[in-house]
N, C-alpha and C. Protein backbone atom coordinates (compact mmCIF):
# COMPACT_ATOMS: atom_id res chain seq x y z
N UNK A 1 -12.06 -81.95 17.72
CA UNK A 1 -11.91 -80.65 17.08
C UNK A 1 -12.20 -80.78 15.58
N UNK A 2 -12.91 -79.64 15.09
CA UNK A 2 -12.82 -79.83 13.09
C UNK A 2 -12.26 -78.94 12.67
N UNK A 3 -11.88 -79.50 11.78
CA UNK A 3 -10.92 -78.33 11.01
C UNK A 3 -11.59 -77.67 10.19
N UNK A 4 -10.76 -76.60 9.33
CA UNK A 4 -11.39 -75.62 8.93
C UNK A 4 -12.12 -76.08 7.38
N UNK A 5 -12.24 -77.33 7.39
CA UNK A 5 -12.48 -77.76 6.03
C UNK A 5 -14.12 -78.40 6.57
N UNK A 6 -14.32 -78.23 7.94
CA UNK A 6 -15.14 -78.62 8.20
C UNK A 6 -15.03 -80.72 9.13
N UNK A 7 -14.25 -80.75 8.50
CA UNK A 7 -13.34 -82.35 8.61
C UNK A 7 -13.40 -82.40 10.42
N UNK A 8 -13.90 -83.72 10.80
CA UNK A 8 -12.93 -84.08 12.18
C UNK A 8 -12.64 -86.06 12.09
N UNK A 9 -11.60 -85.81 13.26
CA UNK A 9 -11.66 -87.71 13.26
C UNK A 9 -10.77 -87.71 15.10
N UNK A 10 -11.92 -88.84 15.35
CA UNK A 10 -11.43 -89.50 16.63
C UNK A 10 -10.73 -90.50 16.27
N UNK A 11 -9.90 -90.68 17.39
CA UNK A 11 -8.95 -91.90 17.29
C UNK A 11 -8.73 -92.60 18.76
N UNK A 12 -8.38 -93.81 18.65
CA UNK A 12 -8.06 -94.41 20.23
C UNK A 12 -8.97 -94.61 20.60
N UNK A 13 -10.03 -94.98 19.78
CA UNK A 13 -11.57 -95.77 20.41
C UNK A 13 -11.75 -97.19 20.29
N UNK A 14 -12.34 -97.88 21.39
CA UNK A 14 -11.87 -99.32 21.69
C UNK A 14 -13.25 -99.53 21.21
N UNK A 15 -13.10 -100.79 20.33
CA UNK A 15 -14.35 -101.03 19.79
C UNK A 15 -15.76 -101.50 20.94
N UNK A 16 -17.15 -101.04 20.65
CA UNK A 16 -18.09 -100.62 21.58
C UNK A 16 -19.25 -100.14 21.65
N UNK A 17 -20.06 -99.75 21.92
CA UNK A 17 -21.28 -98.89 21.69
C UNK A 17 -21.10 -97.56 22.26
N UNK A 18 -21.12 -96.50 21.75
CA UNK A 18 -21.28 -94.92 22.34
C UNK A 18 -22.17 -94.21 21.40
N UNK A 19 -22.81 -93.35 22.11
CA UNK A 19 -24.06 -92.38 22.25
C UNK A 19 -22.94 -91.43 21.16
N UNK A 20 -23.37 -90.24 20.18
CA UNK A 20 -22.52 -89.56 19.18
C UNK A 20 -23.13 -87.94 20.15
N UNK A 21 -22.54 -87.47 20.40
CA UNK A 21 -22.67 -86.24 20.65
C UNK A 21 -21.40 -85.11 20.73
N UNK A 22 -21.89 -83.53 19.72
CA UNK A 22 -20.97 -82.69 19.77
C UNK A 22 -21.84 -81.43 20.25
N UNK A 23 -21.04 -80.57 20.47
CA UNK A 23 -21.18 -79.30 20.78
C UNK A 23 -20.78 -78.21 20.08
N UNK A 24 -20.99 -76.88 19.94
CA UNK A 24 -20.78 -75.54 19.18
C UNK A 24 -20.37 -74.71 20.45
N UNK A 25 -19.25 -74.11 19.92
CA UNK A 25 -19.04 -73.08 20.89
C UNK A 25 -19.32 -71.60 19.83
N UNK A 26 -19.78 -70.17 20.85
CA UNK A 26 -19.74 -69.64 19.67
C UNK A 26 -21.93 -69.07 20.37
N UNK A 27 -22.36 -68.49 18.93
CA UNK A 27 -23.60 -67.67 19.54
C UNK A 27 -24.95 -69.16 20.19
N UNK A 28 -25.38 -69.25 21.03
CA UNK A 28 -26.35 -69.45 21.75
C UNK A 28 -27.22 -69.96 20.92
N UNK A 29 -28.22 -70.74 21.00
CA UNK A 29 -29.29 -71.11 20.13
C UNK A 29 -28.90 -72.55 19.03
N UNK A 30 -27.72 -72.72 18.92
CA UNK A 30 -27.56 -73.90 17.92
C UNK A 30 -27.50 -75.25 19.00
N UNK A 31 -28.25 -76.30 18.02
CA UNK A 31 -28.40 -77.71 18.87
C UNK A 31 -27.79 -78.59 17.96
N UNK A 32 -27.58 -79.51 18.29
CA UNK A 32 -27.34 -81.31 17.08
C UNK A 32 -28.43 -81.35 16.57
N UNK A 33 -28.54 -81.03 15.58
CA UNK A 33 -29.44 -81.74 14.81
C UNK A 33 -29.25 -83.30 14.30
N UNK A 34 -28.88 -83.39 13.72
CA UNK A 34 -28.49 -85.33 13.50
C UNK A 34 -26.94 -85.57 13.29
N UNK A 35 -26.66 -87.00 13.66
CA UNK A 35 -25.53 -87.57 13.57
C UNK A 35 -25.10 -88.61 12.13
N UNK A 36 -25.22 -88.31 10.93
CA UNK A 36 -25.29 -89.76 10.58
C UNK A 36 -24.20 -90.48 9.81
N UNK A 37 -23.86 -91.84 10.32
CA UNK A 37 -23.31 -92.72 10.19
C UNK A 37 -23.17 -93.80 9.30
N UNK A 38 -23.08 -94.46 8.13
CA UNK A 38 -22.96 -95.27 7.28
C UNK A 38 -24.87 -95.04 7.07
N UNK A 39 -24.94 -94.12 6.70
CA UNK A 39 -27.00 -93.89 6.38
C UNK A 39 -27.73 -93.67 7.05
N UNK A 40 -27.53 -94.08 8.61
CA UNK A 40 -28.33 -94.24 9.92
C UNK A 40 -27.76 -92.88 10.76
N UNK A 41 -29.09 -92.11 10.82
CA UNK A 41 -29.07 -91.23 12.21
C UNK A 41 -28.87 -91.69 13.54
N UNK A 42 -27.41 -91.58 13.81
CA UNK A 42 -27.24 -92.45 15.14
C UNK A 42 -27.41 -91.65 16.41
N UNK A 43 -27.97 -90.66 16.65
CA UNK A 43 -27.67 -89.06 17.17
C UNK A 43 -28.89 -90.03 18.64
N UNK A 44 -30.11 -90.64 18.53
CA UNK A 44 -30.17 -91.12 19.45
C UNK A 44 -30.48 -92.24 19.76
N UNK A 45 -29.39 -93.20 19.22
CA UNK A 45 -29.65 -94.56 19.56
C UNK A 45 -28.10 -94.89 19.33
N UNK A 46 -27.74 -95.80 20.34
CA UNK A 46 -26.46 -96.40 20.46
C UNK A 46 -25.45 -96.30 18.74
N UNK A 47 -24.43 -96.47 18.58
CA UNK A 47 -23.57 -96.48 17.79
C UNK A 47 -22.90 -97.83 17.89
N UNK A 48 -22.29 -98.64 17.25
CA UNK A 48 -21.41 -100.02 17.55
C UNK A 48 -20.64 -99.71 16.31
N UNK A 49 -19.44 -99.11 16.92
CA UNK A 49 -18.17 -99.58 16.68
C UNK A 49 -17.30 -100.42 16.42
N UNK A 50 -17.45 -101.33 15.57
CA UNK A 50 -16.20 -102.33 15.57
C UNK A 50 -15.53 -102.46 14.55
N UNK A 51 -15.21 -101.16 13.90
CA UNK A 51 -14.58 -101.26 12.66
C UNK A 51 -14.50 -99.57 12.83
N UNK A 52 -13.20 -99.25 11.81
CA UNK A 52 -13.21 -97.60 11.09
C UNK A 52 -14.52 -97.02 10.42
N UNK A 53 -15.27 -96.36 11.08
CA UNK A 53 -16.08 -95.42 10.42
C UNK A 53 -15.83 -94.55 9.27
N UNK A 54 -15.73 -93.88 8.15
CA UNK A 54 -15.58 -92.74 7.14
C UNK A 54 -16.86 -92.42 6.77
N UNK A 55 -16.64 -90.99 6.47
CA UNK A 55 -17.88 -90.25 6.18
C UNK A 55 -19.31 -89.66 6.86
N UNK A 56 -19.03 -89.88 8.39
CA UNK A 56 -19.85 -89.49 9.65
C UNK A 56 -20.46 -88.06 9.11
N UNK A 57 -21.52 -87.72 9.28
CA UNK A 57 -22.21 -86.35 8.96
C UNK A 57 -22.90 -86.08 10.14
N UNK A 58 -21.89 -84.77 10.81
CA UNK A 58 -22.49 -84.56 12.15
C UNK A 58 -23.46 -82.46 11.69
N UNK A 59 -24.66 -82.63 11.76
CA UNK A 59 -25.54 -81.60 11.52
C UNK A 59 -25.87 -80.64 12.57
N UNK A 60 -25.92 -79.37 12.62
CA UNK A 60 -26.47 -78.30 13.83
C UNK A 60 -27.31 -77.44 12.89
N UNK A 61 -28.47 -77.46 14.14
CA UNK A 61 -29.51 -76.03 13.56
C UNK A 61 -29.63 -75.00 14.66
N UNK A 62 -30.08 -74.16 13.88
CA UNK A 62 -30.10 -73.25 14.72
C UNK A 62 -31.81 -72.97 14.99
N UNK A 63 -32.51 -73.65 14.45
CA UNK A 63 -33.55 -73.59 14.59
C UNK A 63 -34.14 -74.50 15.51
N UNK A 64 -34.16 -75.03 16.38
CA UNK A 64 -34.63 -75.49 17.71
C UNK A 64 -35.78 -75.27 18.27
N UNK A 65 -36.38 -76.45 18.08
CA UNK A 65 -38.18 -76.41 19.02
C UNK A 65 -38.06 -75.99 20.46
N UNK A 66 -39.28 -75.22 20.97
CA UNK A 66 -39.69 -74.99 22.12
C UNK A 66 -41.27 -75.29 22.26
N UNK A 67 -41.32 -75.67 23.68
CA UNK A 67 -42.65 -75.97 24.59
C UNK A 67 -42.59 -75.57 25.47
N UNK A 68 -44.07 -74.13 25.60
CA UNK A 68 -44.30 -73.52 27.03
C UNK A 68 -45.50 -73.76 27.54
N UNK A 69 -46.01 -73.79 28.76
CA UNK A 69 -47.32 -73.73 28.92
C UNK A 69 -47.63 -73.20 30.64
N UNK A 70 -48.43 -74.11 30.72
CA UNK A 70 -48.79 -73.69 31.82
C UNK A 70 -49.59 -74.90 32.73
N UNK A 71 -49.31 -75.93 34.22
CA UNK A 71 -49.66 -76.85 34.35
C UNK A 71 -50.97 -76.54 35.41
N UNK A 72 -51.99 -76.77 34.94
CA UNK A 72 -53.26 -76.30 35.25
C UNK A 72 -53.94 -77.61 36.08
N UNK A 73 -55.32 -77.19 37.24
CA UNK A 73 -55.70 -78.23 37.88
C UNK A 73 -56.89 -78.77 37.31
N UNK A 74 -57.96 -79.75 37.26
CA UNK A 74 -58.96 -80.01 36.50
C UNK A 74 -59.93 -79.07 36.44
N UNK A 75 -59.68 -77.90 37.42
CA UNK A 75 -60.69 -76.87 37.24
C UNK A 75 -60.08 -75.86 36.27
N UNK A 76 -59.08 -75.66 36.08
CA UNK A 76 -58.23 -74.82 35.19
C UNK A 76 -57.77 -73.40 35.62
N UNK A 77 -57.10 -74.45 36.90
CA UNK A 77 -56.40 -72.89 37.82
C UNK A 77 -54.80 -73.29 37.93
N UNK A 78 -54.23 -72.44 37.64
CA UNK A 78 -52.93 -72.59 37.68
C UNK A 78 -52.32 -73.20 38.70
N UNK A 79 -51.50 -74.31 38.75
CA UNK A 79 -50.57 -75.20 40.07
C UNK A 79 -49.10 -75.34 39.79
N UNK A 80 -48.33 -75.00 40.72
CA UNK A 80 -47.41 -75.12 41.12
C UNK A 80 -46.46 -76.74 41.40
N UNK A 81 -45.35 -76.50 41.79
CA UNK A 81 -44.93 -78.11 42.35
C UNK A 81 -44.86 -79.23 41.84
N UNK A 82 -44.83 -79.54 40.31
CA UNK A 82 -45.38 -80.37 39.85
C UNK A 82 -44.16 -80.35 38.39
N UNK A 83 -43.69 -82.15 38.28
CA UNK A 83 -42.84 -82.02 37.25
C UNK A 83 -43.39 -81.96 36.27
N UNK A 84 -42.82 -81.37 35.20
CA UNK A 84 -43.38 -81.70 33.85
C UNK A 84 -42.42 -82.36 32.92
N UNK A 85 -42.56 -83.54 32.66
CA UNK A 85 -42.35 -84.27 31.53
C UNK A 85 -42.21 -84.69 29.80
N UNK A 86 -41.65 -84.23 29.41
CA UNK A 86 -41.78 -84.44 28.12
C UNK A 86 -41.13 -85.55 27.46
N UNK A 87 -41.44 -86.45 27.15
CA UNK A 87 -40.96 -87.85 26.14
C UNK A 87 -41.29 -87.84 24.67
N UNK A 88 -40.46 -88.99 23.96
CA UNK A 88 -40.83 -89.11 22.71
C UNK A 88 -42.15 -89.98 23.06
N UNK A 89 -42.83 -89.99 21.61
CA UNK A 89 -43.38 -91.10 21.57
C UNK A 89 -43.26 -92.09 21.08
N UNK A 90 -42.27 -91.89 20.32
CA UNK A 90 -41.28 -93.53 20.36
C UNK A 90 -40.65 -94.49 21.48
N UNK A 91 -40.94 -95.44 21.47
CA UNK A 91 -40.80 -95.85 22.89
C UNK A 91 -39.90 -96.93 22.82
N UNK A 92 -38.98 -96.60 21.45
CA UNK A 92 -37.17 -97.37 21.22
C UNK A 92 -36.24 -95.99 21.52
N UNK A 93 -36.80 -95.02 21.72
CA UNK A 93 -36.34 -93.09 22.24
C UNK A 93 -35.92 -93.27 23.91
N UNK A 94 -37.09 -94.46 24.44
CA UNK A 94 -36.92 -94.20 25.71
C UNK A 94 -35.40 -94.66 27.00
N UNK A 95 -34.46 -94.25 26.54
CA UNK A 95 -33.48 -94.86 27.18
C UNK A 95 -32.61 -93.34 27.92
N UNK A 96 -31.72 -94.37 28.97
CA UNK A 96 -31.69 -93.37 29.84
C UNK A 96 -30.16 -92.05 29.05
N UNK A 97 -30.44 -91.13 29.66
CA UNK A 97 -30.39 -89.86 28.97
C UNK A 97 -30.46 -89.12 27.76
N UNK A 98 -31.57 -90.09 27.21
CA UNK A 98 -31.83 -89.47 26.14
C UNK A 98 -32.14 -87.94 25.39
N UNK A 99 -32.01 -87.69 24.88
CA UNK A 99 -32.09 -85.84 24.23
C UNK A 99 -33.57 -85.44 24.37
N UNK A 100 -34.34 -86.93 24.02
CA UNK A 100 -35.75 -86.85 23.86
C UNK A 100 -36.56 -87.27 25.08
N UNK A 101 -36.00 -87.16 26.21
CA UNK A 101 -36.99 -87.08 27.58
C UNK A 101 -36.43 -85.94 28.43
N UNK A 102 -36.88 -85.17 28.84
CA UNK A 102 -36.92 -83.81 29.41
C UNK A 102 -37.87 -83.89 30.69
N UNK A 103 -37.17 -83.39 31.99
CA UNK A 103 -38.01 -82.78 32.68
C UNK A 103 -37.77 -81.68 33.53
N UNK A 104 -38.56 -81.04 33.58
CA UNK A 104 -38.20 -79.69 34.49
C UNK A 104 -39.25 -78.97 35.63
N UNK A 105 -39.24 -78.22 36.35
CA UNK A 105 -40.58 -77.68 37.41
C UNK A 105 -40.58 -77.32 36.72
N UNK A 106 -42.41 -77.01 37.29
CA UNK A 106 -43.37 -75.94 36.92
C UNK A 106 -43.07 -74.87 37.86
N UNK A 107 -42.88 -73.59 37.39
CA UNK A 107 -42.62 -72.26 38.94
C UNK A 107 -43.94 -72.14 39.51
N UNK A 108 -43.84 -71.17 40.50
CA UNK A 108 -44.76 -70.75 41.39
C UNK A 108 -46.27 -70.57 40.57
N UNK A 109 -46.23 -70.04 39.53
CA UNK A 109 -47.24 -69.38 38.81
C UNK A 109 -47.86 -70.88 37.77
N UNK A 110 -47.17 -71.98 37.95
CA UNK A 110 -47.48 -73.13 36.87
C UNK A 110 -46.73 -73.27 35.33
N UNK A 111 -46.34 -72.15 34.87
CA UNK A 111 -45.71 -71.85 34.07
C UNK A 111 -44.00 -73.27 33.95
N UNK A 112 -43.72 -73.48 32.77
CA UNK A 112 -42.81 -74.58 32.28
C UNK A 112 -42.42 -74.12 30.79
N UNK A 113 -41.15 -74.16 30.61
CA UNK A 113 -40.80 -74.51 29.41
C UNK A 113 -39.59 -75.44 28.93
N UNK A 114 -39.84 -76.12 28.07
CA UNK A 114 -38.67 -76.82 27.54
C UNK A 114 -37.96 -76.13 26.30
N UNK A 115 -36.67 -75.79 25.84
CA UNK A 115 -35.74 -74.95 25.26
C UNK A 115 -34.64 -76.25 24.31
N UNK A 116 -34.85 -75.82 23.49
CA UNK A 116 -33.53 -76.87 22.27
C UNK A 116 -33.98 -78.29 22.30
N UNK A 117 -35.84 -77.83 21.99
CA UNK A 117 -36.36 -79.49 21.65
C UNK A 117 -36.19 -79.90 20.64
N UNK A 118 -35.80 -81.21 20.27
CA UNK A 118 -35.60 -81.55 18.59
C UNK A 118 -37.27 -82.08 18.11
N UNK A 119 -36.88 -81.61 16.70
CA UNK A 119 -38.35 -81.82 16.23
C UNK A 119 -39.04 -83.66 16.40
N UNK A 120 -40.17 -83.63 16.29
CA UNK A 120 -40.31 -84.38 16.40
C UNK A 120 -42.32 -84.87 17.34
N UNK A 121 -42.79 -86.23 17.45
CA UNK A 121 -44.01 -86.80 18.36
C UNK A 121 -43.52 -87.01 19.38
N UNK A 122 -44.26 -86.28 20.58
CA UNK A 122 -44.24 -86.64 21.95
C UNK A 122 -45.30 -86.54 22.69
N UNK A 123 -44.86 -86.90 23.63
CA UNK A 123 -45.81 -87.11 24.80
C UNK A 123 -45.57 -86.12 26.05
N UNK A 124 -46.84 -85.54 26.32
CA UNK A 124 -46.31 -84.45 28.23
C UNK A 124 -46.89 -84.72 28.57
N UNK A 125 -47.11 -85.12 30.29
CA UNK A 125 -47.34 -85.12 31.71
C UNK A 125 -46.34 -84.02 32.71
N UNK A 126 -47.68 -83.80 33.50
CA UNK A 126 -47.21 -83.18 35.03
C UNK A 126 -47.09 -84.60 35.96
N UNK A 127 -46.83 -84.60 37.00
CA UNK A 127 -46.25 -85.60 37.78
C UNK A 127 -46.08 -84.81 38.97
N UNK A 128 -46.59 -84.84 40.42
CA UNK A 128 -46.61 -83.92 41.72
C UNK A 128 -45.54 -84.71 42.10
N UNK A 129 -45.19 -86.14 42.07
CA UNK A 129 -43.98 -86.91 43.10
C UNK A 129 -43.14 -87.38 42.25
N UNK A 130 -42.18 -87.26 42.05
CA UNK A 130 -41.24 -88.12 40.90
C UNK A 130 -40.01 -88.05 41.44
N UNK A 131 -39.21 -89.21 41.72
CA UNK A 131 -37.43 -89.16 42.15
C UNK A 131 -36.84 -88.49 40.79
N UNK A 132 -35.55 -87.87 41.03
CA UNK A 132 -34.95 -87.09 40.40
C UNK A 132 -34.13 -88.10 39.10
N UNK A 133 -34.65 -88.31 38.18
CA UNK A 133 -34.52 -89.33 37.12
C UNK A 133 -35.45 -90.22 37.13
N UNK A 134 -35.69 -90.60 37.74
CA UNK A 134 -36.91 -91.11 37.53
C UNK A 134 -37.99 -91.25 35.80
N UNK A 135 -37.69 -90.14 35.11
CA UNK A 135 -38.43 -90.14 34.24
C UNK A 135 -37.91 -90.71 32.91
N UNK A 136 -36.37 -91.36 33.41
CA UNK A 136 -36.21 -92.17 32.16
C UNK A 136 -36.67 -93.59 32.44
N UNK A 137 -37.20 -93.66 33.34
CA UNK A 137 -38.10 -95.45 32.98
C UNK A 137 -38.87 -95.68 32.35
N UNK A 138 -38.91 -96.77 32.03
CA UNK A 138 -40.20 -96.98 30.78
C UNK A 138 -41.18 -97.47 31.65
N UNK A 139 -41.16 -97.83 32.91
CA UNK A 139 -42.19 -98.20 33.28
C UNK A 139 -43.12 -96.71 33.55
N UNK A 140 -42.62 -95.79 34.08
CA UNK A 140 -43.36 -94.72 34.51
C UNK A 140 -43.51 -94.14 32.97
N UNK A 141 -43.02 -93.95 31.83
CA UNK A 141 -43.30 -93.63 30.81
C UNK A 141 -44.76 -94.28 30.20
N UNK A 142 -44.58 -95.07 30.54
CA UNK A 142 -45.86 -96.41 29.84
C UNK A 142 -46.94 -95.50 30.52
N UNK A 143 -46.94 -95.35 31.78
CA UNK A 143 -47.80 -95.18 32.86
C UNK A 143 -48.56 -93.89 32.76
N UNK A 144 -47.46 -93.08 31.80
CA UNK A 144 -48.17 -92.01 31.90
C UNK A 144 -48.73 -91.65 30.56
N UNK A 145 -47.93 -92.17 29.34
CA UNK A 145 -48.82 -92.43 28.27
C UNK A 145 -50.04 -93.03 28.06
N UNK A 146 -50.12 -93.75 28.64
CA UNK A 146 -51.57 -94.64 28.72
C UNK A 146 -52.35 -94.20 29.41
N UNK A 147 -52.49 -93.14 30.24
CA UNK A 147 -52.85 -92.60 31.49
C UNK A 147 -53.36 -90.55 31.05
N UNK A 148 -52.26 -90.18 31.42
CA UNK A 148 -52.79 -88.64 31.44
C UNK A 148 -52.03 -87.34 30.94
N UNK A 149 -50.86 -88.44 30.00
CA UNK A 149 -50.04 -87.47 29.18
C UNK A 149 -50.79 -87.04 27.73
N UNK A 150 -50.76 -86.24 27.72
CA UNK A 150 -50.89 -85.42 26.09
C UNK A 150 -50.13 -85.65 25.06
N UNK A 151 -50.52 -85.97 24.04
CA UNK A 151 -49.79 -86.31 22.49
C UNK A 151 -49.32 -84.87 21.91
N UNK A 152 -48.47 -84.54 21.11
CA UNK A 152 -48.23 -83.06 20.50
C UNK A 152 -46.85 -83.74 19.65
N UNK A 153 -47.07 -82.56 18.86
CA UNK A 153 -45.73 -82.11 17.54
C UNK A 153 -44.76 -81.23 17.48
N UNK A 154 -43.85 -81.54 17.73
CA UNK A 154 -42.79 -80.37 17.60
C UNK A 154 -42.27 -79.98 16.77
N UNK A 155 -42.24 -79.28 15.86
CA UNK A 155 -41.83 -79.03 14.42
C UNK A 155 -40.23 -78.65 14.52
N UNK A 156 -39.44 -78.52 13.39
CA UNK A 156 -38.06 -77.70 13.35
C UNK A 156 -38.25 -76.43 13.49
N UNK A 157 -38.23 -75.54 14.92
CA UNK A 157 -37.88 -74.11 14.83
C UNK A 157 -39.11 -73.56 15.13
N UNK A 158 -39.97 -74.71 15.83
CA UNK A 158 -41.21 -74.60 16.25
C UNK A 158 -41.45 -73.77 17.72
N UNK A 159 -42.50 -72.93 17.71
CA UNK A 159 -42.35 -72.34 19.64
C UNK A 159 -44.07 -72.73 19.83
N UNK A 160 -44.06 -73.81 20.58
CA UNK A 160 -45.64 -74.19 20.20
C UNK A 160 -46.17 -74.08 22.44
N UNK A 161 -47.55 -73.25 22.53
CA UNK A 161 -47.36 -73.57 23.84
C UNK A 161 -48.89 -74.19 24.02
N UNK A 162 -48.71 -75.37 25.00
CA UNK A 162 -49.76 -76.49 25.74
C UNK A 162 -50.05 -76.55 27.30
N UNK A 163 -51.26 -76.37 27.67
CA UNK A 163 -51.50 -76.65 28.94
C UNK A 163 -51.45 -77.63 29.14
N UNK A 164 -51.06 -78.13 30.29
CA UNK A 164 -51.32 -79.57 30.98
C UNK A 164 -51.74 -79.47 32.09
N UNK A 165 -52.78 -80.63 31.89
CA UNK A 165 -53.89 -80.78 33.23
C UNK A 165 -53.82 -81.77 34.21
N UNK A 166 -53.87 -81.67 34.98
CA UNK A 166 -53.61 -82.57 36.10
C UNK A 166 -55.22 -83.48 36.41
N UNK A 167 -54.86 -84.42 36.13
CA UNK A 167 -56.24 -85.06 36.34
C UNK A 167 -57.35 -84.86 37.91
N UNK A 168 -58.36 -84.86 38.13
CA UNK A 168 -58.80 -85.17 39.30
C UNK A 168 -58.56 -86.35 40.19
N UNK A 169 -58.33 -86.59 41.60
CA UNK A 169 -57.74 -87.21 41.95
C UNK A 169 -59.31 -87.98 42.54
């Protein structure tokens, strides 16, 4: 909880590594923007604990990236069925549940969007077969960067929209 000074503090934490994440209750649209910790944005990469922290700066915007598009076939007809992927392209980002790998269907019509992206370089692929997590491996990440994902920018407060093409088989 924070107080009205803005102030919070955990207690009864066994020294360790944990992921920093808070929430807003309250109007719709605000995300984490960064976590930071003795200088270091720890918001997505492990934390190690083994001592009292002071002075944690936990940030929310309300300005939040989006990516819409539409996942198209090499002829450039709209397809269905098919995950779409979004990763960083940092590939020290790639760990499992990270903020910065996203996936969701494409609907009937091909149509996808991703909602409360943090700014930032990534990478998208469609994918027709994928197990349900699946897309935090780095091996299938590698696979598809090197392969038939698209590079793009997400700005702060950005609504940017990209087709993705499904290669010929």
């Amino acid at each position: 909880m924070v107080d009205a000074a803005g102030r919070f503090t955990i207690t009864g934490i066994t020294a360790a590594k944990y992921r920093v994440q808070a929430n807003i209750s309250g109007p719709s649209g605000w995300m984490l923007a960064t976590s930071v910790v003795s200088g270091r944005d720890v918001l997505d990469t492990p934390l190690d604990l083994r001592q009292s922290v002071d002075g944690a700066v936990v940030t929310f915007t309300d300005r939040p990236g989006e990516l819409s598009g539409v996942v198209r076939d090499s002829s450039g007809k709209p397809i269905a069925a098919h995950t779409v992927i979004l990763f960083a392209a940092e590939r020290s980002l790639w760990t499992p549940g990270s903020r910065r790998i996203r996936a969701v269907p494409s609907a009937s019509d091909g149509t996808f969007l991703f909602r409360m992206v943090p700014p930032g370089e990534y990478w998208i692929a469609a994918v027709a077969d994928v197990d349900d997590g699946e897309w935090y491996d780095p091996v299938l990440l590698e696979h598809l960067a090197t392969s038939s994902a698209v590079k793009t920018t997400i700005l702060e407060g950005g609504k940017k929209t990209l087709d993705v093409r499904i290669p010929s088989p």
